[in-house]
PDB file of N, CA and C in Angstrom:
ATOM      1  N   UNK A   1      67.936 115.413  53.477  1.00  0.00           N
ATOM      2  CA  UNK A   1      67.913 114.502  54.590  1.00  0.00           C
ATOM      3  C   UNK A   1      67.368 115.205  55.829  1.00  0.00           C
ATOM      4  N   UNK A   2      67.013 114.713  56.940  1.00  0.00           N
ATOM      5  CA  UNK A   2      66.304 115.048  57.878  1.00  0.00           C
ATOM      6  C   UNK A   2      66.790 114.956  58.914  1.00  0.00           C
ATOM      7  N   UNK A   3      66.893 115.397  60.045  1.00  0.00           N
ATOM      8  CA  UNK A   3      67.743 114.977  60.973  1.00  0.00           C
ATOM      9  C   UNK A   3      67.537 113.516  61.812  1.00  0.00           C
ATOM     10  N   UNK A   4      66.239 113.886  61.843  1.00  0.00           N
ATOM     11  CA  UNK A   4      66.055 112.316  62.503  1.00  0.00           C
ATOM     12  C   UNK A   4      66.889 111.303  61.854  1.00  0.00           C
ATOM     13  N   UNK A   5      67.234 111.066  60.918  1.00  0.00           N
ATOM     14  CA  UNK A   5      67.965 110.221  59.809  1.00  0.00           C
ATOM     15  C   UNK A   5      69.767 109.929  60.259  1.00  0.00           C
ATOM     16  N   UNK A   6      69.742 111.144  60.321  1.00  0.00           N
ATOM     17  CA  UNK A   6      71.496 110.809  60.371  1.00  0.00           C
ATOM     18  C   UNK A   6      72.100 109.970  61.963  1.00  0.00           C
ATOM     19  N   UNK A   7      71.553 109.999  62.656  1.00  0.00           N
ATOM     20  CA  UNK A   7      72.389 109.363  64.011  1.00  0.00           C
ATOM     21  C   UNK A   7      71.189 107.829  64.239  1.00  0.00           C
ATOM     22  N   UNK A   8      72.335 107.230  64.522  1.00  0.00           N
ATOM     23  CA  UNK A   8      72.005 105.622  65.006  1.00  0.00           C
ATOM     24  C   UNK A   8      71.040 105.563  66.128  1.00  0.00           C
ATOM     25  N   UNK A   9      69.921 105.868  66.322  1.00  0.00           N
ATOM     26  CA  UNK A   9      69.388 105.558  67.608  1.00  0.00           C
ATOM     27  C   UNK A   9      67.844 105.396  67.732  1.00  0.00           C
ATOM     28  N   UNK A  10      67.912 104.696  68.493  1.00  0.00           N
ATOM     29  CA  UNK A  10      65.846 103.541  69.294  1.00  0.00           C
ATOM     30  C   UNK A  10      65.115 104.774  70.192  1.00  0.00           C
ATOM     31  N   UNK A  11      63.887 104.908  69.319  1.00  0.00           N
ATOM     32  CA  UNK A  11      63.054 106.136  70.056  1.00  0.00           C
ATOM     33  C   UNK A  11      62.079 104.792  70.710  1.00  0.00           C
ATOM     34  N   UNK A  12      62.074 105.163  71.738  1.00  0.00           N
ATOM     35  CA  UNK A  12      61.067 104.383  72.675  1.00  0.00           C
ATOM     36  C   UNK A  12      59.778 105.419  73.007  1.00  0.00           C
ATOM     37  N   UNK A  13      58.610 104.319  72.506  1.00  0.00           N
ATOM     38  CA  UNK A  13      57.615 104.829  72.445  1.00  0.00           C
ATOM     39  C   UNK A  13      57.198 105.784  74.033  1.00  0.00           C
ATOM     40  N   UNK A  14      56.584 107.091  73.784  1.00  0.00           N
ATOM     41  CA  UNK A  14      55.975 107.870  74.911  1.00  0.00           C
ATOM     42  C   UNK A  14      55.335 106.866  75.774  1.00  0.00           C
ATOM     43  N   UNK A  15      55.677 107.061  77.286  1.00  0.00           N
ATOM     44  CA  UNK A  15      55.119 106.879  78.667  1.00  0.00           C
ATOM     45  C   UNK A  15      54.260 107.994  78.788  1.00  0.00           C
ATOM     46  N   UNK A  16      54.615 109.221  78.912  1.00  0.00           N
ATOM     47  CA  UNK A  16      53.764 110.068  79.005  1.00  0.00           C
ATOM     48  C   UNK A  16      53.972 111.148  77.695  1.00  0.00           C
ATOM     49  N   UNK A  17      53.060 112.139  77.880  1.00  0.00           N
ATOM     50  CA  UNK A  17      53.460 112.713  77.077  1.00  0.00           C
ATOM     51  C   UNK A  17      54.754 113.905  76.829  1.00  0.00           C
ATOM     52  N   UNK A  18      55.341 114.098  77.963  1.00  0.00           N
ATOM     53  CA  UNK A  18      56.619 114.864  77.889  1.00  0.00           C
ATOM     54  C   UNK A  18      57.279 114.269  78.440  1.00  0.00           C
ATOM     55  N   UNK A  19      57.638 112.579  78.189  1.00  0.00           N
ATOM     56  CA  UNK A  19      58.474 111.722  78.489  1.00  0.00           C
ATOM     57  C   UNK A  19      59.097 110.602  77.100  1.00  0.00           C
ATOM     58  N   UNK A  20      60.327 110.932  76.674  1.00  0.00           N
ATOM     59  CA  UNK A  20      61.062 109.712  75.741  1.00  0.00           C
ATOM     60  C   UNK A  20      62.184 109.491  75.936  1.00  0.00           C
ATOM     61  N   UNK A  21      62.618 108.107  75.714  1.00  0.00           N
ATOM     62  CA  UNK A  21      64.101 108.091  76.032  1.00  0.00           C
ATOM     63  C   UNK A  21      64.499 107.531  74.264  1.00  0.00           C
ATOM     64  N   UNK A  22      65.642 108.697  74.120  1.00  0.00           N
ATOM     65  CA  UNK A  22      66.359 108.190  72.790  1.00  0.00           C
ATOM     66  C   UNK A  22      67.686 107.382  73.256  1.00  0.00           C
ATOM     67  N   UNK A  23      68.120 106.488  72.596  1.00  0.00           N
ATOM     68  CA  UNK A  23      69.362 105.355  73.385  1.00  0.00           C
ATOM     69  C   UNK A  23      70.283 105.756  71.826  1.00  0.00           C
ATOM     70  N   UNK A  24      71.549 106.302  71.960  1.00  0.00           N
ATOM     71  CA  UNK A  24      72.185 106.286  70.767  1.00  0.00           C
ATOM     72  C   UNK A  24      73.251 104.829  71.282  1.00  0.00           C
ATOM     73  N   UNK A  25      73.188 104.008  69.758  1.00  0.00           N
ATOM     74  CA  UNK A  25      73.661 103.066  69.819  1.00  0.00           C
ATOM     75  C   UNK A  25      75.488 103.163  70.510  1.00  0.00           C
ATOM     76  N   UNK A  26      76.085 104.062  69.555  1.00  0.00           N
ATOM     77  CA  UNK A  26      77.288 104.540  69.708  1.00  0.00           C
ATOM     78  C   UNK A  26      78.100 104.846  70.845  1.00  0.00           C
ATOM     79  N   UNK A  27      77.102 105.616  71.833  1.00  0.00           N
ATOM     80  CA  UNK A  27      77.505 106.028  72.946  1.00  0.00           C
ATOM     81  C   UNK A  27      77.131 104.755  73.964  1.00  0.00           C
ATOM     82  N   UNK A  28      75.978 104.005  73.695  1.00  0.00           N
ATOM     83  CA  UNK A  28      75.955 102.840  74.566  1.00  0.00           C
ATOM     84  C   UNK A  28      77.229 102.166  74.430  1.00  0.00           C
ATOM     85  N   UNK A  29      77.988 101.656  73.160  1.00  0.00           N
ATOM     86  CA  UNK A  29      79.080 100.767  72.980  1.00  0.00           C
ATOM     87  C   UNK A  29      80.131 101.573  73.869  1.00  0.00           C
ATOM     88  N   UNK A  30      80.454 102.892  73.346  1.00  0.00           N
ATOM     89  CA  UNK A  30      81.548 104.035  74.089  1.00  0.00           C
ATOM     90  C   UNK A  30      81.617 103.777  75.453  1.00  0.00           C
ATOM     91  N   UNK A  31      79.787 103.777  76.036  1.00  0.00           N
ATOM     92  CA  UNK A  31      79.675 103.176  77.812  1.00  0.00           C
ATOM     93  C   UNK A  31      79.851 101.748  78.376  1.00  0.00           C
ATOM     94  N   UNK A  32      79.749 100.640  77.382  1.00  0.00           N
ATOM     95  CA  UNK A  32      80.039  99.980  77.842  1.00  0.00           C
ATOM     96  C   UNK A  32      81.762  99.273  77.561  1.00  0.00           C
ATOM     97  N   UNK A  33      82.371 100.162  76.756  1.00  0.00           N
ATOM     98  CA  UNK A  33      83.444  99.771  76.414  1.00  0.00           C
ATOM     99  C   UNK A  33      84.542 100.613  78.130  1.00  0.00           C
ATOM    100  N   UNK A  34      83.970 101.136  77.885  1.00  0.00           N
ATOM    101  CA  UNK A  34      84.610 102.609  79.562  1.00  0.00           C
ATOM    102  C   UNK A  34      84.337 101.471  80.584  1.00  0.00           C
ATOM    103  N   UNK A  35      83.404 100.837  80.626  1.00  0.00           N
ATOM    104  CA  UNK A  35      83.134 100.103  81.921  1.00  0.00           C
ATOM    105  C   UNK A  35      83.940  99.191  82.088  1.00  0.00           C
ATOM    106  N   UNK A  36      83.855  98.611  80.922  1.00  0.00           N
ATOM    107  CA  UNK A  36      84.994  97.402  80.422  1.00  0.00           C
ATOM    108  C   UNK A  36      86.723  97.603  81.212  1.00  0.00           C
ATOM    109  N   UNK A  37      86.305  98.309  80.406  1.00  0.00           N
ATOM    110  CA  UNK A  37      87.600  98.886  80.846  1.00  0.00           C
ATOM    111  C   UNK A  37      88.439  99.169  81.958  1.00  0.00           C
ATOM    112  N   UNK A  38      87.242 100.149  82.881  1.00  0.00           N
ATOM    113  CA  UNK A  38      87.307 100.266  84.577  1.00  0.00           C
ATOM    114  C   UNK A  38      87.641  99.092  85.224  1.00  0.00           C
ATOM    115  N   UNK A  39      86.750  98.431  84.999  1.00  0.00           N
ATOM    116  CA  UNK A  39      86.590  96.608  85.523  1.00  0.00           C
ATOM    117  C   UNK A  39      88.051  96.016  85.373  1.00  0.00           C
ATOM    118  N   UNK A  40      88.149  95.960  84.095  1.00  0.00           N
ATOM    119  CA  UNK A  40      89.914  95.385  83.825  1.00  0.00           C
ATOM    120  C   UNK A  40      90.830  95.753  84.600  1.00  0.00           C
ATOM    121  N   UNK A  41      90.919  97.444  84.459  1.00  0.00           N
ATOM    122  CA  UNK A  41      92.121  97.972  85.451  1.00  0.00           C
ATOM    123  C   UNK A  41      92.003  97.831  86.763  1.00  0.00           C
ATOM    124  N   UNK A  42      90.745  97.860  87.083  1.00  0.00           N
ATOM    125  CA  UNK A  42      90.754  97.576  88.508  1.00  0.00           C
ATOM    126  C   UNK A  42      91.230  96.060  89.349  1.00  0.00           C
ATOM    127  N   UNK A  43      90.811  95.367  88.497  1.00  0.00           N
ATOM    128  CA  UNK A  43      91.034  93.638  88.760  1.00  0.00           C
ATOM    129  C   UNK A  43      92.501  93.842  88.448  1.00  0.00           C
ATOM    130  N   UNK A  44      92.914  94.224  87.679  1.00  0.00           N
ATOM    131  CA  UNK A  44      94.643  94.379  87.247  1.00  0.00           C
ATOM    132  C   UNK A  44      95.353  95.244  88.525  1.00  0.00           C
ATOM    133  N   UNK A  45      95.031  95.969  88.806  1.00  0.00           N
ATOM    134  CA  UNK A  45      95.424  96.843  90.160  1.00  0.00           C
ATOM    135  C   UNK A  45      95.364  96.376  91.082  1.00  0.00           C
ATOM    136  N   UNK A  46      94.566  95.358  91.619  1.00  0.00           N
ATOM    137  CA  UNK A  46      94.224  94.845  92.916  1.00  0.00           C
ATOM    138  C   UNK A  46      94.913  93.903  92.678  1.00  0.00           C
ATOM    139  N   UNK A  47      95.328  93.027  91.946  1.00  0.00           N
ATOM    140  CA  UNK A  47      96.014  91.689  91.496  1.00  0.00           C
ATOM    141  C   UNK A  47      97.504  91.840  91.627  1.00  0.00           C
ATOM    142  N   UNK A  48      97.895  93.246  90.867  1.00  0.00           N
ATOM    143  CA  UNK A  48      99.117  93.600  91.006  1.00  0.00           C
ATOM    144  C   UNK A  48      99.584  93.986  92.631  1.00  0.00           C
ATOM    145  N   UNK A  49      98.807  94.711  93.565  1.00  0.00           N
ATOM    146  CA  UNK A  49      99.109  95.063  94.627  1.00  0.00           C
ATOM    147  C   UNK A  49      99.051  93.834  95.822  1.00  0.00           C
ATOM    148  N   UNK A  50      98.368  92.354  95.261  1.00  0.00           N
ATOM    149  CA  UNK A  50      97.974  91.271  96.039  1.00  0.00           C
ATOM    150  C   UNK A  50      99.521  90.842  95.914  1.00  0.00           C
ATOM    151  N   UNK A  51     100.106  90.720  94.533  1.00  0.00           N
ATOM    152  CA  UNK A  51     101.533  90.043  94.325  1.00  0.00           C
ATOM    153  C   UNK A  51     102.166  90.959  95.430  1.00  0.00           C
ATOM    154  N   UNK A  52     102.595  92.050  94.933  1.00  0.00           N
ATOM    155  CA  UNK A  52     103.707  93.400  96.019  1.00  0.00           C
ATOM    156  C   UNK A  52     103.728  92.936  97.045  1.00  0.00           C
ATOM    157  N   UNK A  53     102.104  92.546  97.743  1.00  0.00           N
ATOM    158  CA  UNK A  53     101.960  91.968  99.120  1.00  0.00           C
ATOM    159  C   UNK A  53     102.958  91.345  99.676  1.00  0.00           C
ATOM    160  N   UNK A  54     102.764  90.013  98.928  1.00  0.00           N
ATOM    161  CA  UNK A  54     102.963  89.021  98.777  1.00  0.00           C
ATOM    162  C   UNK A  54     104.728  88.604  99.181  1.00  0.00           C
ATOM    163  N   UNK A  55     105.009  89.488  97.899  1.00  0.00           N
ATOM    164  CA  UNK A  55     106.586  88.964  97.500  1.00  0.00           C
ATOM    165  C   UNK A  55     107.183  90.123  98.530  1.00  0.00           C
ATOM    166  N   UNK A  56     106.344  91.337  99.077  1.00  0.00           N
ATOM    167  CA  UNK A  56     107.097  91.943  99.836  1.00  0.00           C
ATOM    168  C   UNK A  56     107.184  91.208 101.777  1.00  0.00           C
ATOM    169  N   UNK A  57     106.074  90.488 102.033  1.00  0.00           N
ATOM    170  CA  UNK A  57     106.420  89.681 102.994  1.00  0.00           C
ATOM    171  C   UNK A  57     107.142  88.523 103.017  1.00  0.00           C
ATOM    172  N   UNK A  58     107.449  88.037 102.089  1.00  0.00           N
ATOM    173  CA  UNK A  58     108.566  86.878 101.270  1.00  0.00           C
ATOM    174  C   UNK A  58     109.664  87.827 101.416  1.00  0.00           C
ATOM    175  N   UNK A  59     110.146  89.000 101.691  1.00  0.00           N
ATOM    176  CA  UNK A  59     111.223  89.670 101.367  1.00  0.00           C
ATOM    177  C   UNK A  59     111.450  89.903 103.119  1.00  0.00           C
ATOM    178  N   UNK A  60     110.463  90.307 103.626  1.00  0.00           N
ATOM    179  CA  UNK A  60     110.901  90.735 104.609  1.00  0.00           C
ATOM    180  C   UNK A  60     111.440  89.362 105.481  1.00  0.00           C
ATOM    181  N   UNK A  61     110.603  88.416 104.879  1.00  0.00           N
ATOM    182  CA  UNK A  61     110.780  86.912 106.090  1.00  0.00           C
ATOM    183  C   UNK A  61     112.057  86.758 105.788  1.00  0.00           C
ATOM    184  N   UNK A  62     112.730  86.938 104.230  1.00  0.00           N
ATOM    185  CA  UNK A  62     114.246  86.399 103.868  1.00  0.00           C
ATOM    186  C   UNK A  62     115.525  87.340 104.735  1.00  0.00           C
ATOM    187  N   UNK A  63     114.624  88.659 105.170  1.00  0.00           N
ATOM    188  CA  UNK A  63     115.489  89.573 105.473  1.00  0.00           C
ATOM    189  C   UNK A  63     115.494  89.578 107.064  1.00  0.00           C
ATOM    190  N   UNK A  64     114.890  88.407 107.792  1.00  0.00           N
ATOM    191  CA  UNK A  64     114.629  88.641 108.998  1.00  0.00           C
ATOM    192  C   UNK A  64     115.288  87.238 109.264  1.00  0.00           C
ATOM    193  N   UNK A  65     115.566  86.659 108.594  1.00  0.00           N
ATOM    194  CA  UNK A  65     116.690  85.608 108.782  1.00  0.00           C
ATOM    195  C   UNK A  65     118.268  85.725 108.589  1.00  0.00           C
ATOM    196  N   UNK A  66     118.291  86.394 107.442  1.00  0.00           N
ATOM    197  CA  UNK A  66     119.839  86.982 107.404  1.00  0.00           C
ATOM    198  C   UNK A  66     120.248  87.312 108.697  1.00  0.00           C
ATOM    199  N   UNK A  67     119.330  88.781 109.096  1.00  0.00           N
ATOM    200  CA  UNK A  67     119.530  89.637 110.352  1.00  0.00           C
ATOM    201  C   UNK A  67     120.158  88.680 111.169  1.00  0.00           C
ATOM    202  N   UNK A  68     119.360  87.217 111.568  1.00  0.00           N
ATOM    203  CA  UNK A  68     120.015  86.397 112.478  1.00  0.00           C
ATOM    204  C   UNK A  68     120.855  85.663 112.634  1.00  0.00           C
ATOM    205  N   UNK A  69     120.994  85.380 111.536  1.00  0.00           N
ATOM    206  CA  UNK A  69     122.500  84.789 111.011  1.00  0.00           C
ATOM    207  C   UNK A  69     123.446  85.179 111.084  1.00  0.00           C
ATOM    208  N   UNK A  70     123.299  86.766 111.148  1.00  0.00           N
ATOM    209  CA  UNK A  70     124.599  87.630 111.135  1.00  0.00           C
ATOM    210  C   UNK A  70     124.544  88.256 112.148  1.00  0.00           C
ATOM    211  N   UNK A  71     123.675  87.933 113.001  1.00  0.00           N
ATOM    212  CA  UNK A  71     123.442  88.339 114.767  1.00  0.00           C
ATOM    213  C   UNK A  71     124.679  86.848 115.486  1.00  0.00           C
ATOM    214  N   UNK A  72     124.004  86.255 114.670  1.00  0.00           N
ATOM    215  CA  UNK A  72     124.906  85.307 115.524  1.00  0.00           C
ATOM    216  C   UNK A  72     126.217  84.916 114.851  1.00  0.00           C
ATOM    217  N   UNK A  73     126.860  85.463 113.979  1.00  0.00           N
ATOM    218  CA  UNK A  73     128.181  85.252 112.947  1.00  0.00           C
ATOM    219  C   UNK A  73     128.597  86.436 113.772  1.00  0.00           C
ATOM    220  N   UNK A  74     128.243  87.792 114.044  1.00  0.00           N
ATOM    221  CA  UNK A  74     128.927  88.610 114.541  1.00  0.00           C
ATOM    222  C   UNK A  74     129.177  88.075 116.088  1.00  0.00           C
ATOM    223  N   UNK A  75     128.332  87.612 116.861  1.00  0.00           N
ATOM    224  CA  UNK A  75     128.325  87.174 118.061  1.00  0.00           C
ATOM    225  C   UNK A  75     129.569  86.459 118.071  1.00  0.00           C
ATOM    226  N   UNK A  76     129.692  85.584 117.498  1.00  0.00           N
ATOM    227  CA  UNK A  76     130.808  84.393 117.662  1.00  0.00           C
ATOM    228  C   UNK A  76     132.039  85.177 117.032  1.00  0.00           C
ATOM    229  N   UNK A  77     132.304  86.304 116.400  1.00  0.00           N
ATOM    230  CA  UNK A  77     133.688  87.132 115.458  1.00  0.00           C
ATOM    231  C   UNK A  77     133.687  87.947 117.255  1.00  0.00           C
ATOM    232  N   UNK A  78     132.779  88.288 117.530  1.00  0.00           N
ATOM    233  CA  UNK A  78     133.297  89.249 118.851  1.00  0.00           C
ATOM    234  C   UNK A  78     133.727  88.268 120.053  1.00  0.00           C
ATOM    235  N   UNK A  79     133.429  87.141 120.281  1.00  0.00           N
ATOM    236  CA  UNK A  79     133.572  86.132 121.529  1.00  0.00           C
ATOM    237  C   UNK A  79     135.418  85.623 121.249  1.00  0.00           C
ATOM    238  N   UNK A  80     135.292  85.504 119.686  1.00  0.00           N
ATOM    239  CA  UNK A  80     137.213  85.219 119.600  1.00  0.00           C
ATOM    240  C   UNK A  80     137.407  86.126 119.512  1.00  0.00           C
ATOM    241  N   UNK A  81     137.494  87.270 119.210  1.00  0.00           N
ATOM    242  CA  UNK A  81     138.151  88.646 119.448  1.00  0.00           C
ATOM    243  C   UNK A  81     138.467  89.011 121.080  1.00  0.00           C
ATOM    244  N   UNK A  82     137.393  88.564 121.823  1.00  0.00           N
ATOM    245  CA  UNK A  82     137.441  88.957 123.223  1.00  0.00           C
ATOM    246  C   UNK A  82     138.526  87.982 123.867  1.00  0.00           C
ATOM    247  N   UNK A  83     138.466  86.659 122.879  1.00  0.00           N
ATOM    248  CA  UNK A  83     139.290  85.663 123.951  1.00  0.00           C
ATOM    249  C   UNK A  83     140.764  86.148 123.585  1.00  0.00           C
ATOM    250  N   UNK A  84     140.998  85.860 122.396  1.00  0.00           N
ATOM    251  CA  UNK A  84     142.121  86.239 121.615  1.00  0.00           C
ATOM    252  C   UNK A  84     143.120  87.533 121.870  1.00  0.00           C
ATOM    253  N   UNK A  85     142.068  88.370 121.338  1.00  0.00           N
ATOM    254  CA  UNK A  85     143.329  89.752 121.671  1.00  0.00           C
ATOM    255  C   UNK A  85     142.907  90.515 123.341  1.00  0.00           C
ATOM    256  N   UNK A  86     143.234  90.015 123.944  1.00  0.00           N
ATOM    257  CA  UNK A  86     143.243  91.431 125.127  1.00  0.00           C
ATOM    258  C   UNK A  86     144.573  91.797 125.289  1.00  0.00           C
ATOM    259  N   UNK A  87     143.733  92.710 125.193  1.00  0.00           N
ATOM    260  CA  UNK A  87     144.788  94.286 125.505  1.00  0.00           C
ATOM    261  C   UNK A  87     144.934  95.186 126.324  1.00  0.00           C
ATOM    262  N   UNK A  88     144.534  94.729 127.108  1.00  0.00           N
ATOM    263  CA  UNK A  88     144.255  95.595 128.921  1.00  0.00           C
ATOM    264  C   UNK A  88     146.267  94.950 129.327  1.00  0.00           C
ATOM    265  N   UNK A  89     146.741  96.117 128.930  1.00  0.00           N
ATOM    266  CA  UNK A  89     148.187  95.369 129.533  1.00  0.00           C
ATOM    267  C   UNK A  89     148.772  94.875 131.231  1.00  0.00           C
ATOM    268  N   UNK A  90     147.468  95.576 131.736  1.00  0.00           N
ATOM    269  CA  UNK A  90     147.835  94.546 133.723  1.00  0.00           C
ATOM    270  C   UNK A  90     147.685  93.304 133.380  1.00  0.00           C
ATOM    271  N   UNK A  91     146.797  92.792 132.589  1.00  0.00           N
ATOM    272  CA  UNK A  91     146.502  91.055 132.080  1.00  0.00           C
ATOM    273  C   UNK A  91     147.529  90.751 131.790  1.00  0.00           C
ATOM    274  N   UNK A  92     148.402  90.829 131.006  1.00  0.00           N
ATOM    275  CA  UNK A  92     149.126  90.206 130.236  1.00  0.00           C
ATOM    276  C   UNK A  92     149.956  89.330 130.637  1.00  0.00           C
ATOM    277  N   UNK A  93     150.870  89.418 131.796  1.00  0.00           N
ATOM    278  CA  UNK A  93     151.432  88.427 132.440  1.00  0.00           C
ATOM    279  C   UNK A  93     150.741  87.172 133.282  1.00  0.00           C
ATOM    280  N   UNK A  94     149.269  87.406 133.293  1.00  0.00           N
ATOM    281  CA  UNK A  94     148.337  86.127 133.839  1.00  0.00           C
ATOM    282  C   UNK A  94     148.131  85.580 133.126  1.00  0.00           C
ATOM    283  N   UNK A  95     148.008  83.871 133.202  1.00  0.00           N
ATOM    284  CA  UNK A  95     147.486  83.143 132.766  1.00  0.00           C
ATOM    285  C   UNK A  95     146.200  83.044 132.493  1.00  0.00           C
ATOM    286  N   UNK A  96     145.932  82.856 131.146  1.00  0.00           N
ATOM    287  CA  UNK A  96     144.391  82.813 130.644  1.00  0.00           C
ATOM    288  C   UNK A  96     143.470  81.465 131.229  1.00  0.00           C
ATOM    289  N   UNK A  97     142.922  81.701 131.452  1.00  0.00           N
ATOM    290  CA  UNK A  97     141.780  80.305 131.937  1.00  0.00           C
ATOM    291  C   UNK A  97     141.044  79.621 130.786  1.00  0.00           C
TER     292      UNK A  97
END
């Protein structure tokens, strides 16, 4: 056998004379399977980081409402605490308003 024989590949006829391009079939599929590939993960990466976005400003909006809820639940636990217990004992014999 000869070598030319054993590997899969398209000799394209001379442009010049110390010019040919050999294309092995194999490694074209190998390159375009890699590309494939790149392409996928990348669209998968950017897609995945669009959601994170996403659900992480959905997180923060849920968490920026609590905050106020419990801005104002604590507000109103400290306003009866203030009315309720004083403890400054010169007060104590005055009448509360």
């Amino acid at each position: 056998m000869s070598k030319d024989n054993l590997a899969r590949s398209y000799k394209v006829n001379k442009i010049d004379d110390n010019f040919s391009v050999h294309l092995n079939i194999k490694w074209l599929i190998q390159l375009l399977m890699l590309t494939g590939t790149l392409v996928y993960t990348y669209v998968n990466i950017t897609t995945q980081l669009g959601n994170i976005t996403r659900e992480l400003e959905e997180v923060n909006l849920r968490v920026s409402k609590l905050e106020s809820k419990h801005e104002a639940e604590m507000d109103e636990i400290h306003k009866w605490y203030k009315q309720s217990l004083e403890l400054n004992p010169l007060k104590w014999g005055k009448k509360r308003k």
